[in-house]
Protein backbone atom coordinates (compact mmCIF):
# COMPACT_ATOMS: atom_id res chain seq x y z
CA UNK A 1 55.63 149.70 136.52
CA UNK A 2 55.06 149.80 133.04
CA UNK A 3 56.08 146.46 131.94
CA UNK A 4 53.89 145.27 134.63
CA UNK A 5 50.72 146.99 133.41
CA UNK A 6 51.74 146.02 129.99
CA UNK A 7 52.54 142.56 130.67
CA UNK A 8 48.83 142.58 132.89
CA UNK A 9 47.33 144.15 129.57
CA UNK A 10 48.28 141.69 127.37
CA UNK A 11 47.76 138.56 129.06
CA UNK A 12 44.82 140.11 131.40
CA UNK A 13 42.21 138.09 128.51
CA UNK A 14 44.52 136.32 126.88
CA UNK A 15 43.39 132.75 125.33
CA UNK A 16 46.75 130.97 124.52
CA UNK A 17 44.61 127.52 123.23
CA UNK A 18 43.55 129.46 120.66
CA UNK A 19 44.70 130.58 117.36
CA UNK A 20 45.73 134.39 117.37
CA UNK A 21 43.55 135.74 114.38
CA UNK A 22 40.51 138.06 114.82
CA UNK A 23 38.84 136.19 111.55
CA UNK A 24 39.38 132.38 111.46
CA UNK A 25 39.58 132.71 107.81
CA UNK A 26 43.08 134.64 108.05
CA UNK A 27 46.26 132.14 107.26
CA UNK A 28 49.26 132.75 110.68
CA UNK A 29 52.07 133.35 108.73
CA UNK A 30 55.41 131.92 110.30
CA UNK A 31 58.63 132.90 109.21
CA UNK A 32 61.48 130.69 110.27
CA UNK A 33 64.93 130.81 109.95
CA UNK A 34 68.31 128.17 111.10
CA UNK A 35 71.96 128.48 111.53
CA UNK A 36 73.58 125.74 112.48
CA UNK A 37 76.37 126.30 115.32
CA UNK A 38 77.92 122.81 115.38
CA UNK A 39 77.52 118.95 113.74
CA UNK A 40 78.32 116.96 116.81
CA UNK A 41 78.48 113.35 115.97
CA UNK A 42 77.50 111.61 113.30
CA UNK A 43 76.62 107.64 113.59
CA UNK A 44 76.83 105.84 110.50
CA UNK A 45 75.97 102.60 111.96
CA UNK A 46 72.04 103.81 112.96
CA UNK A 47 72.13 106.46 110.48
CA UNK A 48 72.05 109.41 112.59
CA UNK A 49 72.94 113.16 112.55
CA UNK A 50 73.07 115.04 115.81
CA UNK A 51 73.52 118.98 115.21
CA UNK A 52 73.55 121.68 117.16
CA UNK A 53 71.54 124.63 115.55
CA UNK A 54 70.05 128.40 116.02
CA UNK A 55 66.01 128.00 115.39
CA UNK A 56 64.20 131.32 115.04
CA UNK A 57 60.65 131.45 114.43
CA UNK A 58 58.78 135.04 113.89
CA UNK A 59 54.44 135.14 113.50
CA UNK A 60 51.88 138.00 114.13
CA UNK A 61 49.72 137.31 117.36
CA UNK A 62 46.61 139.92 116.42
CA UNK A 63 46.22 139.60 120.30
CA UNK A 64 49.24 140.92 121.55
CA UNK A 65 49.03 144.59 119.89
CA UNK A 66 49.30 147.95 122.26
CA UNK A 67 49.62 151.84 121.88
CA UNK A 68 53.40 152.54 122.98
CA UNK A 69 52.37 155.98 123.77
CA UNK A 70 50.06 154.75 127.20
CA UNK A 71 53.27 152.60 128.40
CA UNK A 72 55.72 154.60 128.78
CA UNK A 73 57.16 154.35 124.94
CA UNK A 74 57.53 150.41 125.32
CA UNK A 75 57.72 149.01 122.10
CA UNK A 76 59.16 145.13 122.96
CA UNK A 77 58.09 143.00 125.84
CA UNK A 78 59.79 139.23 127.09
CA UNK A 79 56.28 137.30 127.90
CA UNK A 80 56.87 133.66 129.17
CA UNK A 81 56.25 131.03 126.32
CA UNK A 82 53.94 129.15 128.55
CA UNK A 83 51.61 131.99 128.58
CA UNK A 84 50.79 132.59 125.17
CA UNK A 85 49.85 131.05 121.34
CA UNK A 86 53.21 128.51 119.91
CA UNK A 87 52.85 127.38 116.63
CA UNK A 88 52.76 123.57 117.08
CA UNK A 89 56.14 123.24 114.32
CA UNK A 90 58.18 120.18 114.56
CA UNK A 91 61.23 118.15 112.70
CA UNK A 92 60.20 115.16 110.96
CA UNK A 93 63.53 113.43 111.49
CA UNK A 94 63.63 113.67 114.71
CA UNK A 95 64.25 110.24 116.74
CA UNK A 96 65.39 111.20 119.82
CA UNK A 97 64.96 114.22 122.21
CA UNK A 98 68.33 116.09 122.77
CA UNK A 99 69.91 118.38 125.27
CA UNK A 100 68.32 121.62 124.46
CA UNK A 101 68.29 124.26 127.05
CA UNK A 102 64.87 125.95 127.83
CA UNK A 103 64.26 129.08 126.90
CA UNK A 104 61.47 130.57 128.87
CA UNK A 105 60.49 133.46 127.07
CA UNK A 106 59.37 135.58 123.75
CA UNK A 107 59.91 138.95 122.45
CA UNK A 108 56.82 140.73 121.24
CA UNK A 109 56.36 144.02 119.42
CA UNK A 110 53.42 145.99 119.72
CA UNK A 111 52.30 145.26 116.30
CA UNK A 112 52.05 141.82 117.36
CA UNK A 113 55.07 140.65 115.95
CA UNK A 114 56.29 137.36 118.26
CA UNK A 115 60.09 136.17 117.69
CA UNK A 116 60.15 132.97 119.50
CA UNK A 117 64.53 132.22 119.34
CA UNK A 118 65.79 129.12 121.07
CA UNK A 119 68.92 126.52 120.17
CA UNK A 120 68.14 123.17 120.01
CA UNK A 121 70.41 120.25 119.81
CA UNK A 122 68.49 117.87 116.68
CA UNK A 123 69.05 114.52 116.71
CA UNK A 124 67.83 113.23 113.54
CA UNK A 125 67.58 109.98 110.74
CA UNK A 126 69.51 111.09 108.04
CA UNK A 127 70.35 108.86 105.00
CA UNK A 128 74.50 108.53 104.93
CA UNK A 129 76.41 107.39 102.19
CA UNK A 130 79.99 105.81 103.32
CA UNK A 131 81.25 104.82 99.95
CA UNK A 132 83.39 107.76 99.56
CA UNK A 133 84.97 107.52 103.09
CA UNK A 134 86.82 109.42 104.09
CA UNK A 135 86.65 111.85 101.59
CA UNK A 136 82.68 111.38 101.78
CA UNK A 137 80.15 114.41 101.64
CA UNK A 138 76.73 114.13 103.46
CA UNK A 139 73.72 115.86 102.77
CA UNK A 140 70.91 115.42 105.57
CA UNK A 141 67.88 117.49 105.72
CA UNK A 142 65.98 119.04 108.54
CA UNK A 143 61.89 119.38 107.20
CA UNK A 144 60.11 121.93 109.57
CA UNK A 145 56.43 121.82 109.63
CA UNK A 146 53.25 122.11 111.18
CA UNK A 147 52.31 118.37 113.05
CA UNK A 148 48.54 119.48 113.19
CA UNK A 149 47.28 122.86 111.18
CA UNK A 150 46.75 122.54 107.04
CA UNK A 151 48.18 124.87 104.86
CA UNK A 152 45.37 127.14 105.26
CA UNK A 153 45.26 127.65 109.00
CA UNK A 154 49.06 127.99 109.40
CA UNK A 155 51.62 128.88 106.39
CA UNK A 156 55.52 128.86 106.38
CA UNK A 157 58.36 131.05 104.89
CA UNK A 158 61.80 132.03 104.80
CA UNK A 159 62.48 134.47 107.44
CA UNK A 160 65.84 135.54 105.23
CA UNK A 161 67.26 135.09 101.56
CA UNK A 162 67.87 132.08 100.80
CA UNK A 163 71.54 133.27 99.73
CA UNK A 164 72.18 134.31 102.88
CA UNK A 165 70.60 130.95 104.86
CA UNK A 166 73.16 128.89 102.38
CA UNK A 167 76.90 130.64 103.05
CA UNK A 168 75.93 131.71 106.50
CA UNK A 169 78.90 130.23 108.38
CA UNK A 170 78.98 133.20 111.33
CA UNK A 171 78.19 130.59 114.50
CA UNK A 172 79.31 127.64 113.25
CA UNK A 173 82.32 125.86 114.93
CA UNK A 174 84.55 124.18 112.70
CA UNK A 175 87.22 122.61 114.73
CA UNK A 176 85.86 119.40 114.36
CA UNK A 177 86.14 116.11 111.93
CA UNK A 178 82.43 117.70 109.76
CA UNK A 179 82.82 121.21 108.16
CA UNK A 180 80.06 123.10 106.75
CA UNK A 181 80.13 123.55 102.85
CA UNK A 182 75.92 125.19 103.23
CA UNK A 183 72.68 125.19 103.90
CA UNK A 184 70.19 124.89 100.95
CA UNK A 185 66.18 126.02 101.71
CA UNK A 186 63.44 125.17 99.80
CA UNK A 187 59.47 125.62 100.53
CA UNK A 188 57.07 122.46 99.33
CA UNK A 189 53.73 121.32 100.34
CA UNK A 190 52.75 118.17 100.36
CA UNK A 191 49.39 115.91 101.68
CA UNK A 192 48.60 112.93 102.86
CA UNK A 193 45.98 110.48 101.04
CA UNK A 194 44.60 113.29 99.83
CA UNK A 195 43.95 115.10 102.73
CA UNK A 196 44.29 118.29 103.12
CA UNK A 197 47.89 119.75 102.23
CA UNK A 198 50.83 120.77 104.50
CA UNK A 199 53.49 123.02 104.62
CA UNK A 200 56.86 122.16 104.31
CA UNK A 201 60.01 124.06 104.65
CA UNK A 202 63.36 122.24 104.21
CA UNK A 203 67.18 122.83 104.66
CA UNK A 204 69.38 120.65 103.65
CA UNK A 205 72.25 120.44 105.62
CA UNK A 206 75.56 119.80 103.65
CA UNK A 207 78.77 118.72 105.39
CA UNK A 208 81.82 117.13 104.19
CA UNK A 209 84.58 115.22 106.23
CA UNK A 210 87.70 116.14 106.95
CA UNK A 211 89.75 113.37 105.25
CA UNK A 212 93.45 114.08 106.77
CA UNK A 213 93.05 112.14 110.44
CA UNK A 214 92.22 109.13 108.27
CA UNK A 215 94.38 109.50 105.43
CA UNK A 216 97.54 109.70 107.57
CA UNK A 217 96.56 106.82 109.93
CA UNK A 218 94.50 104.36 107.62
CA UNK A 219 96.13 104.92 103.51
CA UNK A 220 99.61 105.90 104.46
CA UNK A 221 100.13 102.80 106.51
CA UNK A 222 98.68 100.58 103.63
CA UNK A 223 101.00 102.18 101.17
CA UNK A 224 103.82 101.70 103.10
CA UNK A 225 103.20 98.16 103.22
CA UNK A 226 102.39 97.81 99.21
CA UNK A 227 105.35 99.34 98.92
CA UNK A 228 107.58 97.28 100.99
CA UNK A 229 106.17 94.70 99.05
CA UNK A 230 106.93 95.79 95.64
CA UNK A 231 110.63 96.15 96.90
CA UNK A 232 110.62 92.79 98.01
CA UNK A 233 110.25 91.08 94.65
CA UNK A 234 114.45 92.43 94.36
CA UNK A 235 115.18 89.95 96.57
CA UNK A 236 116.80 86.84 95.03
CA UNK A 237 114.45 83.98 93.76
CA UNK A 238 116.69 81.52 94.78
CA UNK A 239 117.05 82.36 98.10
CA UNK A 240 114.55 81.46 101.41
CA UNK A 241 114.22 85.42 102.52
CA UNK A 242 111.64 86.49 100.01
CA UNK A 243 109.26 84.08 101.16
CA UNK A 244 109.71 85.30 105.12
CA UNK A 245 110.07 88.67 104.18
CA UNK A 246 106.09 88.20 102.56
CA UNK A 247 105.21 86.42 105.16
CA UNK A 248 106.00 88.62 107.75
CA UNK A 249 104.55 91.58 105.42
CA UNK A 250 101.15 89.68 105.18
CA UNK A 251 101.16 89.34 108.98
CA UNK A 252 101.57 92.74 109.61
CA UNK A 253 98.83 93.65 107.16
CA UNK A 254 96.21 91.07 108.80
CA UNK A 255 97.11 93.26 112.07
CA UNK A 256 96.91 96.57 110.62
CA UNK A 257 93.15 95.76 109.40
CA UNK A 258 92.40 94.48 112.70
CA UNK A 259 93.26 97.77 114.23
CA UNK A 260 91.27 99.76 111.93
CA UNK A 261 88.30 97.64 111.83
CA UNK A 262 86.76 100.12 114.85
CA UNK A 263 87.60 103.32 112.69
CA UNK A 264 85.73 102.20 109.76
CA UNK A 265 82.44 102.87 109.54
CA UNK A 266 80.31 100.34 109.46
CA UNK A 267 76.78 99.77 107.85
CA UNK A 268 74.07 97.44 106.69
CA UNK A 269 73.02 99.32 103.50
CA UNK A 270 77.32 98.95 101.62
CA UNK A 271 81.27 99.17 102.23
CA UNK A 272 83.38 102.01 102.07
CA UNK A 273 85.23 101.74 99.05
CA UNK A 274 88.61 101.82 101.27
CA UNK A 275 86.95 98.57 102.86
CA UNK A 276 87.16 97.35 99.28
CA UNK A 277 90.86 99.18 99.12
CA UNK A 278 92.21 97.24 102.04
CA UNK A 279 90.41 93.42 101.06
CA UNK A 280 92.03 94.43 97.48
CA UNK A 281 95.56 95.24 98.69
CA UNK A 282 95.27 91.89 101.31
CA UNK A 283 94.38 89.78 98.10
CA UNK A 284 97.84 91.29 96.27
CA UNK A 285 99.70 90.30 99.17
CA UNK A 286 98.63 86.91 99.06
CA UNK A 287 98.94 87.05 95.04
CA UNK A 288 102.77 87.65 95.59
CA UNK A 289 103.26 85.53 98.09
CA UNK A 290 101.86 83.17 95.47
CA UNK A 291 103.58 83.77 93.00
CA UNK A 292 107.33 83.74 95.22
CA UNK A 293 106.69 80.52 96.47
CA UNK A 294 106.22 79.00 93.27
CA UNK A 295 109.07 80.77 91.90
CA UNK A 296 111.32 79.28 94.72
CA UNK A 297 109.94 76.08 94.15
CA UNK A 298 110.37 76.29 90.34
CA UNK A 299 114.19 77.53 90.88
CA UNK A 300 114.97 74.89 93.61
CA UNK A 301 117.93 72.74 93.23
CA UNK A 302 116.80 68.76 93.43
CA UNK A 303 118.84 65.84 91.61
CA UNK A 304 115.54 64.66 90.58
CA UNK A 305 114.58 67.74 88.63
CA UNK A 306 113.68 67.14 84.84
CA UNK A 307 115.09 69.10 81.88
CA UNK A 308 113.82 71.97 81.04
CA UNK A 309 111.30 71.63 77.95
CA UNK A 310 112.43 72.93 74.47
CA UNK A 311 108.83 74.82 74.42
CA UNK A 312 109.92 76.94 77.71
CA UNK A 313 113.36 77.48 76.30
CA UNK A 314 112.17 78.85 72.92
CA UNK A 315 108.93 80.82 74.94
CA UNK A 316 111.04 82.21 78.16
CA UNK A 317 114.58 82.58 77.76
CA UNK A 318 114.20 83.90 74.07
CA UNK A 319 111.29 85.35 73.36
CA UNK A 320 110.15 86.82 76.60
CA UNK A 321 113.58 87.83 77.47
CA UNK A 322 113.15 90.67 74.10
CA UNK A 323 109.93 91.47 75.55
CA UNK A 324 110.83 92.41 79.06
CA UNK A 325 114.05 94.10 77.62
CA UNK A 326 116.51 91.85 79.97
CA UNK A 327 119.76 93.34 79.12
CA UNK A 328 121.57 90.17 80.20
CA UNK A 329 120.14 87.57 77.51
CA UNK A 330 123.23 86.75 75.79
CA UNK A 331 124.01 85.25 78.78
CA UNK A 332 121.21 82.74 78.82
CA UNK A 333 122.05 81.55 75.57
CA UNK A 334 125.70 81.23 76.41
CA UNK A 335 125.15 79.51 79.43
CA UNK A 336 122.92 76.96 78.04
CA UNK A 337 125.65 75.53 75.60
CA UNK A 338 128.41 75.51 78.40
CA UNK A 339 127.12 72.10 79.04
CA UNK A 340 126.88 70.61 74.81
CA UNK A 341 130.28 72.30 74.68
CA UNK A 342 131.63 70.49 77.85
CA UNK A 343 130.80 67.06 76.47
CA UNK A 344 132.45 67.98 72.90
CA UNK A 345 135.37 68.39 74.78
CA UNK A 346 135.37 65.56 76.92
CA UNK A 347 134.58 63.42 74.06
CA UNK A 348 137.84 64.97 72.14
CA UNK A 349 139.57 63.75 74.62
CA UNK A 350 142.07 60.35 73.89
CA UNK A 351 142.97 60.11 77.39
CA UNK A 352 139.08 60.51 78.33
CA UNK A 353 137.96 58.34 75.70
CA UNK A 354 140.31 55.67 77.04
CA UNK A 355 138.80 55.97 80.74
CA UNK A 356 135.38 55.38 79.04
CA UNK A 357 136.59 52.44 78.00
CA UNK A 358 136.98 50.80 81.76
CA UNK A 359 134.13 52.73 82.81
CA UNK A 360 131.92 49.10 82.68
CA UNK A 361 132.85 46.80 86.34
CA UNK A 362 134.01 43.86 84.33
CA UNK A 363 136.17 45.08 81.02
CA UNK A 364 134.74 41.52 79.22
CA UNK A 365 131.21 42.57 79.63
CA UNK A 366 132.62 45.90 77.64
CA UNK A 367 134.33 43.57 75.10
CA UNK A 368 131.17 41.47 74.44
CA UNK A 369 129.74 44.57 74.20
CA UNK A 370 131.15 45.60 70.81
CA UNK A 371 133.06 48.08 72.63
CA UNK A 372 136.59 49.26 71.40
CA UNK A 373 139.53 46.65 72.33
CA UNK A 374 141.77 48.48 74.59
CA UNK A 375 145.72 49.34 73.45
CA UNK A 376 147.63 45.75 74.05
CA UNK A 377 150.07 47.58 76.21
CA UNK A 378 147.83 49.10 78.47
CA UNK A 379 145.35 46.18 78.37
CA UNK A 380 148.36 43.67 79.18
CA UNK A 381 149.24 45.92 82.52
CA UNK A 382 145.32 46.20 83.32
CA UNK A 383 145.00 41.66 83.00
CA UNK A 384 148.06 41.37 84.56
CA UNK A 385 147.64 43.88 87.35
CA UNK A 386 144.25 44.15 89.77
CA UNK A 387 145.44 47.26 91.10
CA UNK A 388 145.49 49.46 88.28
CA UNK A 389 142.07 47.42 87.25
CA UNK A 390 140.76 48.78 90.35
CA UNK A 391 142.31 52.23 90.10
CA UNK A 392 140.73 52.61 86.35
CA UNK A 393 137.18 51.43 87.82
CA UNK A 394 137.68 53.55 90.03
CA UNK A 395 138.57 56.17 88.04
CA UNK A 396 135.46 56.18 85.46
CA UNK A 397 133.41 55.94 88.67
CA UNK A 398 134.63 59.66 89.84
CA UNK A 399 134.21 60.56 86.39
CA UNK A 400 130.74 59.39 85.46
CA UNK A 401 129.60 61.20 89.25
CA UNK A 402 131.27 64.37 88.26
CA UNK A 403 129.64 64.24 84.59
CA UNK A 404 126.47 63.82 86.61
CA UNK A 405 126.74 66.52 88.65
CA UNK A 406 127.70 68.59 86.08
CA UNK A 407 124.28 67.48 84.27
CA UNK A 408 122.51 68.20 87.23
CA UNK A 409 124.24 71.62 87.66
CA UNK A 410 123.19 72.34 84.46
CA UNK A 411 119.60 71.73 84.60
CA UNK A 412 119.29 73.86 88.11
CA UNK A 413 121.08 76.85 85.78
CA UNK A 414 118.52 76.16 83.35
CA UNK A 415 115.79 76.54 85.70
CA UNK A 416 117.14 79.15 87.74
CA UNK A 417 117.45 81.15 84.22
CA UNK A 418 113.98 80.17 83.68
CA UNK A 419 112.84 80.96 87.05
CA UNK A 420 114.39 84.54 86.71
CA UNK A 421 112.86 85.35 83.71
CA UNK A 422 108.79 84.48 85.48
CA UNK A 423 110.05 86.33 88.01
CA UNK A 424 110.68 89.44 86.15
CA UNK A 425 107.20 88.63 84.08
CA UNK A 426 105.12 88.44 86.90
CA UNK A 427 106.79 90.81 88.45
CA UNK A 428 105.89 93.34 86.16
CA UNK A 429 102.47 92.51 85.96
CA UNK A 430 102.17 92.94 89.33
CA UNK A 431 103.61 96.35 89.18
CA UNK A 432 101.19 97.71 86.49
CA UNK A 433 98.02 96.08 88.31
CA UNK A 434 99.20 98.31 91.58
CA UNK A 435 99.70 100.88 89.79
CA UNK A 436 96.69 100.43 87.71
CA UNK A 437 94.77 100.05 90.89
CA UNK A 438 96.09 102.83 92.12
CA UNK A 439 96.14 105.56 89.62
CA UNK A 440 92.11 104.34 89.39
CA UNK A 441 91.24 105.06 93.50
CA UNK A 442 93.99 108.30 93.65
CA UNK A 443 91.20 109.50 90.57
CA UNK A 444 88.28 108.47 92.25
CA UNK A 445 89.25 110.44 95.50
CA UNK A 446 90.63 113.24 93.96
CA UNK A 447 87.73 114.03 92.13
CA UNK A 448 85.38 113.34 95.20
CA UNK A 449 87.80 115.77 97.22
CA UNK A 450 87.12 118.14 95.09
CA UNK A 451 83.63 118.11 93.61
């Protein structure tokens, strides 16, 4: 019985379209206060937060005031929120009307005191920055104000310390991809054209991702494949599997980015800098498949294949070779007289030298030639036998062919030695522009991981 009469008592004369002050001249003061409970989705495509929070709002109603003493000590009442004076206090982000549930009712004290507490899930525009996905930290703010009423009809405050708004993590749930780092508040006003002014009370919600989901299934994965690649360049340059190997590594890489192009987020305003990451590392892979194909071609045996210039000899196989610290260099050098040596022998040779002699078809074309007369002995049996003429043709024939192969030998050792020695240069320099690159984004995310 004595909430009813109460509840009759207050409402009995009650004008709810009307501001609750006795003098129009007096300010409502409303106190408000948020805890945020849970950040459930976050769309970086149409820039859009969707929280789940705690909204309390407290304000004196002059209008809803009572002696305990004549109801039976009652000193709070539940009235229904239809039935009485709600400030008119809104989000300005809001774009879209969420799943709140209703609450249907108030607590009042008799001193007027109205706590109005309700959840309500905000959707809201909040400006997202992706470049430092997926170690990125957000920082979207919910404005609460009054839509309607100036400054001077309807004030706002801080129902708490603003220390204990910002670490207040007691309802939040954190089992999600978004943790809570806090909750900044800060009071402005602010007009319109020089209208009248407004009040304004902000929090600033800050949230950081959790970056281990996406560092085990997006950077681990591209590692793994720099990697392999890197280990690749130990394959021989002479041989057809580095090429496939690359190949097969760039494929895989073209179908690793089209699996994660749905986990990325994606925006009009910039790219991710791991966007950037993964277009970087594709370009590296295609840099040393570059680079091995012309190696191979460089290091390819062809009988058609020139000698290699002085100027490469000089800038490759001995100066570079004491720059890149190849221990085996004596070996270039050594190998690349084999073939000056060869020839000084060959020419040392009397039973050579006589060969050369009947290397021509005809031995008078060698005669008119100024060439060497042959021993009479020898040259007797030659004119007076056509077999041994043909055996001795046919013996500078197998000789010139093998002293042509042998030339040819030696210029695809002298390229191959070349070819070995790019190969370790560019190797290298691909190696420190990895790492380079590397070092420079492990920094970048390291410091964003822990700012």
């Amino acid at each position: 019985p004595a909430l009813r009469r109460l509840s009759h008592y207050l409402l009995a004369r009650y004008q709810k379209g009307t501001r609750p002050v006795r003098d129009w001249r007096t300010t409502t003061n409303v106190a408000i206060d948020l805890m945020v409970y849970a950040i459930l989705s976050v769309d970086e495509k149409n820039q859009v937060l969707t929280t789940y929070i705690w909204y309390r709002q407290h304000w004196t109603d002059e209008f809803l005031r009572w002696d305990p003493a004549r109801f039976d000590n009652l000193t709070q009442i539940s009235l229904p929120v239809e039935s009485i004076w709600v400030p008119d206090i809104l989000i300005n982000e809001f774009v879209d009307v969420g799943k709140s549930p209703h609450v249907p009712y108030v607590y009042v004290g008799h001193h007027g005191e109205v706590q109005n507490l309700k959840p309500i899930q905000v959707m809201t525009a909040c400006s997202l920055d992706i470049y430092n996905f997926p170690f990125d930290v957000q920082n979207c703010s919910l404005t609460f104000t009054s839509w309607l009423h100036h400054i001077r009809d309807i004030n706002l405050s801080l129902w708490r310390q603003p220390e204990l708004v910002k670490f207040d993590r007691s309802v939040f749930m954190n089992q999600g991809e978004w943790e809570l780092l806090y909750v900044l508040s800060r009071f402005q006003e602010f007009s319109v054209k020089s209208s009248d002014s407004y009040a304004e009370m902000k929090f600033y919600v800050v949230i950081r991702r959790r970056p281990l989901f996406y560092t085990v299934s997006l950077l681990l994965p591209s590692i793994f494949l720099m990697v392999m690649d890197i280990v690749g360049f130990y394959l021989p340059p002479n041989s057809g599997e580095r090429v496939s190997f690359k190949i097969t590594l760039l494929l895989g890489y073209s179908v690793f980015l089209i699996i994660v192009s749905d986990t990325l987020p994606a925006t009009a305003v910039g790219t991710p800098l791991i966007g950037i990451y993964f277009v970087v590392c594709m370009a590296l892979l295609v840099i040393s498949l570059t680079e091995t194909i012309l190696i191979v071609r460089l290091v390819h045996k062809q009988d058609l294949q020139p000698h290699v210039p002085d100027w490469v000899k000089r800038l490759l196989l001995e100066r570079a070779t004491v720059l890149l610290c190849i221990r085996d260099r004596k070996k270039f050098s050594q190998s690349r007289t084999q073939s000056s040596d060869l020839s000084g022998q060959v020419e040392n040779n009397d039973s050579t030298a006589k060969l050369n002699h009947y290397g021509c078809e005809d031995p008078r074309e060698c005669e008119r030639a100024g060439g060497t007369r042959p021993i009479p002995a020898l040259a007797g049996q030659a004119e007076g036998s056509p077999l041994m003429h043909g055996v001795l043709r046919e013996i500078a024939a197998i000789r010139q062919f093998l002293e042509k192969r042998e030339e040819f030998r030696d210029v695809a050792r002298e390229w191959l030695q070349v070819g070995y020695v790019l190969d370790v240069l560019l190797f290298r320099a691909y190696l420190a522009a990895v790492l380079a690159y590397s070092i420079t984004l492990g920094t970048l995310w390291s410091v964003w991981r822990d700012a």
